[in-house]
C-alpha atoms as a PDB file:
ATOM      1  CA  UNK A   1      23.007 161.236  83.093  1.00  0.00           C
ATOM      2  CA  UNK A   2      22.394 161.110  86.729  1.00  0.00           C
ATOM      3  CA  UNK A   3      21.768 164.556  88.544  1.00  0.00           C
ATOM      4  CA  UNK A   4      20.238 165.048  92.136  1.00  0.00           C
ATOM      5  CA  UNK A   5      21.954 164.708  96.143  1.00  0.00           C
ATOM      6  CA  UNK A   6      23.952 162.111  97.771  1.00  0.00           C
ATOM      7  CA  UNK A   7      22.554 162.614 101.375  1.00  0.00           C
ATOM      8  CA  UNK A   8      25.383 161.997 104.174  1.00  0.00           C
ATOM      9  CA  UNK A   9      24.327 160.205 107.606  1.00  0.00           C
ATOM     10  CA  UNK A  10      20.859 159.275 107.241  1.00  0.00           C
ATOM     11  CA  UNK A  11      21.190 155.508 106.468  1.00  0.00           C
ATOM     12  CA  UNK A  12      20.186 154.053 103.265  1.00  0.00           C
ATOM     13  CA  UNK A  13      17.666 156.137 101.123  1.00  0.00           C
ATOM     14  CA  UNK A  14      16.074 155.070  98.134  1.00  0.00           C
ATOM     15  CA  UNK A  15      16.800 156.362  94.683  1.00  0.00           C
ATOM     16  CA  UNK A  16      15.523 155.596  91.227  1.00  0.00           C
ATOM     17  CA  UNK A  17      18.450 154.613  88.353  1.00  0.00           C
ATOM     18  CA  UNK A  18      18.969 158.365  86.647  1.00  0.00           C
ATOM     19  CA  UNK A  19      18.271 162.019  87.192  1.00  0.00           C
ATOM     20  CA  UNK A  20      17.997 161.991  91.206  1.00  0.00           C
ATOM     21  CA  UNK A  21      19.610 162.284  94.827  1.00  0.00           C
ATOM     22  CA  UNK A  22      21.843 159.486  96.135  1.00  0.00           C
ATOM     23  CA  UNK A  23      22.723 159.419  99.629  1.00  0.00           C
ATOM     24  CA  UNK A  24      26.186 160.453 100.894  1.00  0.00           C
ATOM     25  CA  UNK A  25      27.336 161.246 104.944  1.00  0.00           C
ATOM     26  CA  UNK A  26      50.347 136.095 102.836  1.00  0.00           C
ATOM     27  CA  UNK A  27      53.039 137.947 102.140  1.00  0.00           C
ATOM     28  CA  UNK A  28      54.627 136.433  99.058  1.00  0.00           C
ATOM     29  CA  UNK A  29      58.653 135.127  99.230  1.00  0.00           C
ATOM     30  CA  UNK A  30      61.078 138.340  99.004  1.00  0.00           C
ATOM     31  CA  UNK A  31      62.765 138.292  95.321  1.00  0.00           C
ATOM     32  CA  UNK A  32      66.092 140.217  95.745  1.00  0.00           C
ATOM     33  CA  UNK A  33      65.194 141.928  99.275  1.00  0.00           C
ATOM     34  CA  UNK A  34      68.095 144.197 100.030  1.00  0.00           C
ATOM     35  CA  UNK A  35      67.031 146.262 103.229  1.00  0.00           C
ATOM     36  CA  UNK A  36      68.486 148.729 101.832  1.00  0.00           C
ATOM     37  CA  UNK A  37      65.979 149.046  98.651  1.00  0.00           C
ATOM     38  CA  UNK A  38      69.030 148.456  96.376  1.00  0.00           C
ATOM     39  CA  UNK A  39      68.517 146.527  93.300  1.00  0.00           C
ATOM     40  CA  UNK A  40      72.017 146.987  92.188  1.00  0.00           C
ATOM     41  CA  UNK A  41      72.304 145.979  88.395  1.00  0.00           C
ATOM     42  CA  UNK A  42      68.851 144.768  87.899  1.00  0.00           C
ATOM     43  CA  UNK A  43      66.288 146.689  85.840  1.00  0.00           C
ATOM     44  CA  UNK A  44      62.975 146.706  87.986  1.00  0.00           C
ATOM     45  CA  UNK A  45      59.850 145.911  85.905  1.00  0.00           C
ATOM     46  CA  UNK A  46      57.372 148.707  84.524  1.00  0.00           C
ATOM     47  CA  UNK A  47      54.645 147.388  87.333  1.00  0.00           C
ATOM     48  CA  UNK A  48      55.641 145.252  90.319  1.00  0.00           C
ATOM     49  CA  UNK A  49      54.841 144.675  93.826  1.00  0.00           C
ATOM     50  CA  UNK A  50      57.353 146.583  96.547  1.00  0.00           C
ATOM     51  CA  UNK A  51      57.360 146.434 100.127  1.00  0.00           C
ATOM     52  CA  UNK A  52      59.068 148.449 102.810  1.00  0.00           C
ATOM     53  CA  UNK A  53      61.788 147.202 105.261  1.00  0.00           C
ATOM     54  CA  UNK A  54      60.413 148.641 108.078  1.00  0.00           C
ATOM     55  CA  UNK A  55      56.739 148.015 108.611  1.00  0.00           C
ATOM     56  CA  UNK A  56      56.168 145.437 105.753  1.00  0.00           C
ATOM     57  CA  UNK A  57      53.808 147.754 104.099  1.00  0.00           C
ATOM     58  CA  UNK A  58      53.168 146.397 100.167  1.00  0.00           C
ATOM     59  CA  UNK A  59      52.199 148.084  97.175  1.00  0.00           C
ATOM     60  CA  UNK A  60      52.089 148.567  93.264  1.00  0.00           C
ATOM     61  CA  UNK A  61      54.174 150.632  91.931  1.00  0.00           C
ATOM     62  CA  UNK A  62      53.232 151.254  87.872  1.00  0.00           C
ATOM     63  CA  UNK A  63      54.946 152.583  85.545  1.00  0.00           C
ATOM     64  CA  UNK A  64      53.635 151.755  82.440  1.00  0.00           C
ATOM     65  CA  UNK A  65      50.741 154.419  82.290  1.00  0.00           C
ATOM     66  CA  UNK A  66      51.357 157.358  79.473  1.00  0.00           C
ATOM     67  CA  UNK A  67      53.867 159.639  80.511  1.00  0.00           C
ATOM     68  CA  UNK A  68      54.210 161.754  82.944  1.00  0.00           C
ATOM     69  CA  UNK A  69      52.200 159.914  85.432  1.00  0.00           C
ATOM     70  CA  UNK A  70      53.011 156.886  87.372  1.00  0.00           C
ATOM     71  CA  UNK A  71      50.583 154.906  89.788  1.00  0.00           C
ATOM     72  CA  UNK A  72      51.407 153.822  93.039  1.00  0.00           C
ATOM     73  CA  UNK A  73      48.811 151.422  95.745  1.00  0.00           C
ATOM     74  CA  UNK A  74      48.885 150.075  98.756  1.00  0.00           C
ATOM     75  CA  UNK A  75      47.687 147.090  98.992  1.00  0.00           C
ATOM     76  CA  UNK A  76      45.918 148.141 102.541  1.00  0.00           C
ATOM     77  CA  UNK A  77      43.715 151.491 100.875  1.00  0.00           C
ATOM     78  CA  UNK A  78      41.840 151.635  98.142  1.00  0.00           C
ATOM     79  CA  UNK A  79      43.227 154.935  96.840  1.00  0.00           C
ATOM     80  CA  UNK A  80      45.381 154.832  93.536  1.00  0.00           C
ATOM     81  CA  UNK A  81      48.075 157.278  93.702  1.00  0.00           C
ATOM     82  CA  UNK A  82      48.595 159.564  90.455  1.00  0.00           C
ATOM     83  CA  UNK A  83      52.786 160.095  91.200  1.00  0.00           C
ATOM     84  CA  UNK A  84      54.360 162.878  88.362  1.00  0.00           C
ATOM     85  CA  UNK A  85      58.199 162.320  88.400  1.00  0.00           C
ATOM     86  CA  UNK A  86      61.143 164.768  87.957  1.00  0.00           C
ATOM     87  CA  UNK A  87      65.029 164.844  87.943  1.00  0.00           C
ATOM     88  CA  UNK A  88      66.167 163.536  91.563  1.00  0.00           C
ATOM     89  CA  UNK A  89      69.964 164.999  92.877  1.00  0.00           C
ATOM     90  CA  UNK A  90      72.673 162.376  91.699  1.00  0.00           C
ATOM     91  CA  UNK A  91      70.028 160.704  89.141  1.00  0.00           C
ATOM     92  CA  UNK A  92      66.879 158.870  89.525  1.00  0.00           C
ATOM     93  CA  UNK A  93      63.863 160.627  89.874  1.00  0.00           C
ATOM     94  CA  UNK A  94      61.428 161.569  92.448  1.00  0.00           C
ATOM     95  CA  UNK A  95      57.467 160.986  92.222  1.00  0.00           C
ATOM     96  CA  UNK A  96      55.606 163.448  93.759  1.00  0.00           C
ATOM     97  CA  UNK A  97      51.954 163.640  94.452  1.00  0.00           C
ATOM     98  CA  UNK A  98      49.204 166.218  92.941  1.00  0.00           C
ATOM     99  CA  UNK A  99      49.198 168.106  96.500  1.00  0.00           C
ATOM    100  CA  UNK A 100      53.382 167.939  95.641  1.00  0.00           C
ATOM    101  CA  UNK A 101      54.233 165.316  98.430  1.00  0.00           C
ATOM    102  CA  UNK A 102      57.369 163.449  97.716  1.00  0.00           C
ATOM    103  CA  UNK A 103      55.822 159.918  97.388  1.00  0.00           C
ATOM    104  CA  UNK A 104      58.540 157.861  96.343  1.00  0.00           C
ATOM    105  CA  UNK A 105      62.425 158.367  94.911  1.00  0.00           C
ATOM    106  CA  UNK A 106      64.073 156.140  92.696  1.00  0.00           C
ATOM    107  CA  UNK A 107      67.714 156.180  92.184  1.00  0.00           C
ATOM    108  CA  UNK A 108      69.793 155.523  88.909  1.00  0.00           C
ATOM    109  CA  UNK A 109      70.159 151.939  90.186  1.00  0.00           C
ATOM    110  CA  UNK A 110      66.834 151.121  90.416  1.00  0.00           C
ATOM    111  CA  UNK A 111      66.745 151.368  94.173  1.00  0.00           C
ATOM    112  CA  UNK A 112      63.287 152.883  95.624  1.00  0.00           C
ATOM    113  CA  UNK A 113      63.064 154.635  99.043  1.00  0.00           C
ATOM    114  CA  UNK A 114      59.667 155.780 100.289  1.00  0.00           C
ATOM    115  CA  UNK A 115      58.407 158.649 101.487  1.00  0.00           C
ATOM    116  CA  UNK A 116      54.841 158.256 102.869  1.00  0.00           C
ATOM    117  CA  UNK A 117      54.159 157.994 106.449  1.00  0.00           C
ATOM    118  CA  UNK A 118      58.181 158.110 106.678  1.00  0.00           C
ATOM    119  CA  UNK A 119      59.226 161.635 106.247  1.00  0.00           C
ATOM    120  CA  UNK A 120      63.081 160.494 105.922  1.00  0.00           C
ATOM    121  CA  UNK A 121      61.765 157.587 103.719  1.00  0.00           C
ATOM    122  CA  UNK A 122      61.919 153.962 103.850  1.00  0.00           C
ATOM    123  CA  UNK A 123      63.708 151.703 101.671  1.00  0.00           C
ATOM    124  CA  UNK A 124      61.737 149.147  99.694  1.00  0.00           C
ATOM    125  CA  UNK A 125      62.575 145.970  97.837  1.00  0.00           C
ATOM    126  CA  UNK A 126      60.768 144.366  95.115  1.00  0.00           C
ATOM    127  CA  UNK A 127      58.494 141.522  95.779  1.00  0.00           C
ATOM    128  CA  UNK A 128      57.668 140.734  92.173  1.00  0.00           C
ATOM    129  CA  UNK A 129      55.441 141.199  89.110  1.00  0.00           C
ATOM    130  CA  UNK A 130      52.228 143.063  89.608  1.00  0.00           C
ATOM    131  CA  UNK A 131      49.384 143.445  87.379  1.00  0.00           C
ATOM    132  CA  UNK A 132      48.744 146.870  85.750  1.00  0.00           C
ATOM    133  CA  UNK A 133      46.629 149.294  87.640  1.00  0.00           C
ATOM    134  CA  UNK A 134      43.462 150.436  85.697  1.00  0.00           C
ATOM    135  CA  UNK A 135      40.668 152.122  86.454  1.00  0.00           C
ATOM    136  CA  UNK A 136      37.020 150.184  87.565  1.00  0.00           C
ATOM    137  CA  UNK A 137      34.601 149.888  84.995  1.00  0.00           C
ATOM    138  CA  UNK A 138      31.524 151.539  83.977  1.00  0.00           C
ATOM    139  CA  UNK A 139      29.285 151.112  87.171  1.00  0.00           C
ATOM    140  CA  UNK A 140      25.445 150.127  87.291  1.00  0.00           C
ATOM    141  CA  UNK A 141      23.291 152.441  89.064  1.00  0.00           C
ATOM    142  CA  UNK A 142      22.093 150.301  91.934  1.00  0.00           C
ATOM    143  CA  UNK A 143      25.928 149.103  92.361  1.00  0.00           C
ATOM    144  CA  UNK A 144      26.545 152.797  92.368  1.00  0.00           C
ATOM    145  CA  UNK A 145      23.879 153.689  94.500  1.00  0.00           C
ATOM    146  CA  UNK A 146      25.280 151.126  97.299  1.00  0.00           C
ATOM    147  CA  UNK A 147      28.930 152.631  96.955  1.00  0.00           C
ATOM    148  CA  UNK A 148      27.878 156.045  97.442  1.00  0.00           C
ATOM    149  CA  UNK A 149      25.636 154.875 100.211  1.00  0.00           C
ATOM    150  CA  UNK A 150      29.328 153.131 102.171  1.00  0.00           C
ATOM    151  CA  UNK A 151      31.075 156.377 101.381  1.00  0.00           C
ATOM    152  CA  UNK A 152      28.416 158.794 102.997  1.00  0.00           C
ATOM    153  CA  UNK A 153      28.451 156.810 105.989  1.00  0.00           C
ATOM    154  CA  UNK A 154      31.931 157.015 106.802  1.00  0.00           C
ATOM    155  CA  UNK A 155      31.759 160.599 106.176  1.00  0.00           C
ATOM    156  CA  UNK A 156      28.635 161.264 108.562  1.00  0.00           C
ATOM    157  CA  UNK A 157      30.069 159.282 111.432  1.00  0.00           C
ATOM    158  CA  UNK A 158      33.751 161.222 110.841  1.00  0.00           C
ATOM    159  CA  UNK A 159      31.946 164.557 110.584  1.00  0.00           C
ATOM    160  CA  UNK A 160      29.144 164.013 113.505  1.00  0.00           C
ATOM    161  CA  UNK A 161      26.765 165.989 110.929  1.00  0.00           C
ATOM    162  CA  UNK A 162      24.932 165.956 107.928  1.00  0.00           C
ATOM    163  CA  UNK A 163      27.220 166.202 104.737  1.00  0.00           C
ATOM    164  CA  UNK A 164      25.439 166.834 101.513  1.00  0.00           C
ATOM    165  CA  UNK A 165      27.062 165.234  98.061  1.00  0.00           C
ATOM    166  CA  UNK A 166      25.367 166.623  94.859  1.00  0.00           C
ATOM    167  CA  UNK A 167      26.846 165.983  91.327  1.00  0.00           C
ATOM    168  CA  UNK A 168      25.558 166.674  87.781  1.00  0.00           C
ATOM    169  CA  UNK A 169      25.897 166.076  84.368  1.00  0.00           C
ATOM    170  CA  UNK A 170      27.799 162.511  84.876  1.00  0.00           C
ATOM    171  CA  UNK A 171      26.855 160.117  81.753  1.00  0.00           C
ATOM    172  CA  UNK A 172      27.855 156.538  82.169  1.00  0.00           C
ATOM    173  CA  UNK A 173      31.004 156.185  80.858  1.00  0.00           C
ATOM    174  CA  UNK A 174      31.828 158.618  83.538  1.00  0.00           C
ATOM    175  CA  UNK A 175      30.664 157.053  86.487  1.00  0.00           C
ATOM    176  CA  UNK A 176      33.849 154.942  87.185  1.00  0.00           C
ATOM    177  CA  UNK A 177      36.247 158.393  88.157  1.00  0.00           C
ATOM    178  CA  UNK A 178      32.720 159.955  90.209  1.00  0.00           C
ATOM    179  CA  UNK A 179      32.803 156.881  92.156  1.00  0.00           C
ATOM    180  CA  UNK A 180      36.572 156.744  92.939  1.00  0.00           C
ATOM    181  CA  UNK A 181      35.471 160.531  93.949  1.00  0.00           C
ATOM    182  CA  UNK A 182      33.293 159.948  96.240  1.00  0.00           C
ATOM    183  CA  UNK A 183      35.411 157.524  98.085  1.00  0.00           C
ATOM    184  CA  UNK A 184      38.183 159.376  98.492  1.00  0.00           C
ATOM    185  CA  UNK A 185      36.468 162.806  99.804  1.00  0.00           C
ATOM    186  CA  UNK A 186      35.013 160.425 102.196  1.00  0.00           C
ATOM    187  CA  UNK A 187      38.413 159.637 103.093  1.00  0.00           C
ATOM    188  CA  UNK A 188      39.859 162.506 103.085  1.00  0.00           C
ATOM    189  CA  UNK A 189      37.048 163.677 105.595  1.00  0.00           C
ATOM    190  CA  UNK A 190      37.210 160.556 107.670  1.00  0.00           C
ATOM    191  CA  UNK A 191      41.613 162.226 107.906  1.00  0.00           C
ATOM    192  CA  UNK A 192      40.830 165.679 108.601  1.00  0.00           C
ATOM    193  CA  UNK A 193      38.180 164.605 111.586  1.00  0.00           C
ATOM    194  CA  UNK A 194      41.287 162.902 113.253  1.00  0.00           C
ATOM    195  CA  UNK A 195      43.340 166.609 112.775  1.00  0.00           C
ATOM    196  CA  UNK A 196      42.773 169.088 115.659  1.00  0.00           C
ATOM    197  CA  UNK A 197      42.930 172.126 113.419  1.00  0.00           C
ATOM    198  CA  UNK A 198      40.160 170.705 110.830  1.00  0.00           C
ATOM    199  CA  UNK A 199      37.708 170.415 113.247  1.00  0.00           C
ATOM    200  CA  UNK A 200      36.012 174.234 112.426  1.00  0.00           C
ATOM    201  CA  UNK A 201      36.300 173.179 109.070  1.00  0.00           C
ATOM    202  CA  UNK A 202      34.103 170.563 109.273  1.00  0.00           C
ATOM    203  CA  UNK A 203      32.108 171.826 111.436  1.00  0.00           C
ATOM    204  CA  UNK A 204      30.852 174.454 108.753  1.00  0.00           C
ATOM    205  CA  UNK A 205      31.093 171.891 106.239  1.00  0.00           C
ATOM    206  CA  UNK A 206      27.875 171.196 104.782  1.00  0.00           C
ATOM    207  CA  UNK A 207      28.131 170.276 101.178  1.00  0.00           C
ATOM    208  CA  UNK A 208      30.484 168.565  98.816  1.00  0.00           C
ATOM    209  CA  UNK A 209      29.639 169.386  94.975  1.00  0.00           C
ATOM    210  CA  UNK A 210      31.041 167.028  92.493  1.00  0.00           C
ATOM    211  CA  UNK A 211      31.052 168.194  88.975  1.00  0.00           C
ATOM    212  CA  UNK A 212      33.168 167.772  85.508  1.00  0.00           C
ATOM    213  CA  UNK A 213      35.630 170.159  83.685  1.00  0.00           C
ATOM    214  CA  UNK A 214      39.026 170.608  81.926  1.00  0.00           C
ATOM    215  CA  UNK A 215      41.426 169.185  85.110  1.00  0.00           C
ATOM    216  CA  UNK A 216      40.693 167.908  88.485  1.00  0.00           C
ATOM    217  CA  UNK A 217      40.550 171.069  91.315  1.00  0.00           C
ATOM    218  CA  UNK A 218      39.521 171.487  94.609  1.00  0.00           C
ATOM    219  CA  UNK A 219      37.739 174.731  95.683  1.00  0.00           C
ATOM    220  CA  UNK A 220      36.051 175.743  98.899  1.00  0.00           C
ATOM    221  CA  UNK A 221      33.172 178.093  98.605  1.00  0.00           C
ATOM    222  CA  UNK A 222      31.870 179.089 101.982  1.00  0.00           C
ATOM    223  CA  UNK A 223      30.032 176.005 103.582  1.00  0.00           C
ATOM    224  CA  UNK A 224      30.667 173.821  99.837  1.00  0.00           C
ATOM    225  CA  UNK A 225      33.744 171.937  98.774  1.00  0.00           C
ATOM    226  CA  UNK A 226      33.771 171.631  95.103  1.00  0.00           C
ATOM    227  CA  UNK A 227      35.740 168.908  93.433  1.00  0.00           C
ATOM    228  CA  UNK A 228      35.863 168.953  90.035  1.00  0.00           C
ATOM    229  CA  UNK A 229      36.586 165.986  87.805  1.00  0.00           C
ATOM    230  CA  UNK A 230      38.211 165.242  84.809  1.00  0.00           C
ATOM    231  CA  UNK A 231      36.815 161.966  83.100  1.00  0.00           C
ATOM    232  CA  UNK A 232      38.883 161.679  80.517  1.00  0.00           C
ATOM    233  CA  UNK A 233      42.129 161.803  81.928  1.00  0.00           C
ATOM    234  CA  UNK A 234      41.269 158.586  84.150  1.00  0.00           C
ATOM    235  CA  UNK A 235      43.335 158.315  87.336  1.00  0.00           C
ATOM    236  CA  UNK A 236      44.497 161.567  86.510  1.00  0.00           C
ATOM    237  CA  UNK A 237      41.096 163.318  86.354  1.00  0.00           C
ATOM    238  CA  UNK A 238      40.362 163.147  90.088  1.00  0.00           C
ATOM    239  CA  UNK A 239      42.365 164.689  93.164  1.00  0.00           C
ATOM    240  CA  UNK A 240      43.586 162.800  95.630  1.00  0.00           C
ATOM    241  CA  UNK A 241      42.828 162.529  99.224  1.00  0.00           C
ATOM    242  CA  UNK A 242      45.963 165.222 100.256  1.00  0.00           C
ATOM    243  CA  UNK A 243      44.851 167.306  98.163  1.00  0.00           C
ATOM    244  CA  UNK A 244      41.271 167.183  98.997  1.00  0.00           C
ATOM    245  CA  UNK A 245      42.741 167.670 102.260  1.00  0.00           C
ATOM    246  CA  UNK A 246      45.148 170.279 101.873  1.00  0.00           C
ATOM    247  CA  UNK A 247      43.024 172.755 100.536  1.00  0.00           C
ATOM    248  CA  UNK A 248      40.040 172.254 103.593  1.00  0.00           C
ATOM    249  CA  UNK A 249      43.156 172.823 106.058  1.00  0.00           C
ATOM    250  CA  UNK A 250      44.235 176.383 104.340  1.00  0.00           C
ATOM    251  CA  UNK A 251      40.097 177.635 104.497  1.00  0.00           C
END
């Protein structure tokens, strides 16, 4: 079980294997492009490779993890998107986010428009097969150590201050979800610097509290953000980035 800090912005600091502080501050040929996202007739595989007309931006796009959820990359961020769909107008469905951003819509066709970064969307086309999206494996403590060590530093030079991470009560078998956590707040505090209206929040910001529970949450407690993890719900156990985000811009 590891316990203890995750220092932000102080470089590397050393940290024995359990119970204490770690520091924390080619694009392949088109298959059946239609600009239009339209793949009129054909059913799209459970996990495949899209990418937008506009931009070229890839990504995965799985659907064959347990329903509700679907999982959605890019293949430019490290972040794997947790997308729950419902009933779209006409058919189709649309695959919203856990902050409830409409990520992606796909129509009764099998044509895929999305929304990210495009608020009137962006049609995609398929590029082909993809290999299922699944969570890292168990992590070794030093290897842990080191990631938690990247994270902090993008979070100290994005905040211009000293962040604190602390966590507890994280056996092993958890440590792949805690890791994807710390990543993403680091990401989501690397976005709000770049947000005029964040700034007092992270200017008061001193530490971010990981811990486990029943489902994933994001609280703010005074100076402390506490995210709360779920570790065995997998992808599903952690919040994202927006909503990491979306509940330091309402504090």
């Amino acid at each position: 079980m590891f316990e203890g800090k995750l220092a932000t912005l102080g470089g590397l600091v050393a940290a024995a294997v359990l119970g204490v502080s770690l520091p924390a501050c080619a694009q392949p040929l088109f298959r059946n492009f239609n600009p239009y996202g339209e793949s009129r007739g054909a059913a799209n595989p459970p996990v495949a490779r899209y990418v937008t007309s506009i931009g070229s931006r890839s990504f995965i796009f799985d659907r064959a993890a347990v329903a509700p959820d679907a999982l959605l990359k890019f293949d430019d961020d490290s972040e794997v998107w947790v997308l729950e769909p419902s009933p779209a107008p006409g058919g189709g469905k649309i695959y919203r986010n856990d902050a409830g951003d409409r990520v992606l819509q796909v129509t009764s066709l099998g044509g895929l428009t999305l929304y990210i970064g495009a608020p009137d969307g962006v049609p995609v086309s398929i590029l082909g097969d993809a290999e299922e999206l699944l969570p890292p494996p168990v992590t070794p403590p030093d290897a842990m150590l080191l990631r938690a060590v990247q994270a902090a530093a993008r979070a100290g030079r994005a905040s211009q201050h000293q962040i604190t991470f602390t966590t507890s009560q994280m056996p092993p078998q958890a440590t792949p979800i805690f890791l994807e956590s710390f990543s993403i707040a680091a990401d989501a505090i690397v976005k709000l610097s770049r947000q005029k209206q964040a700034k007092a929040f992270l200017a008061r910001l001193d530490t971010v509290q990981f811990t486990a529970g029943s489902r994933p949450d994001v609280t703010i407690n005074g100076s402390t953000m506490v995210i709360t993890l779920a570790p065995g719900k997998g992808f599903a156990g952690r919040p994202s980035s927006n909503r990491i985000m979306k509940a330091c811009l309402k504090r």
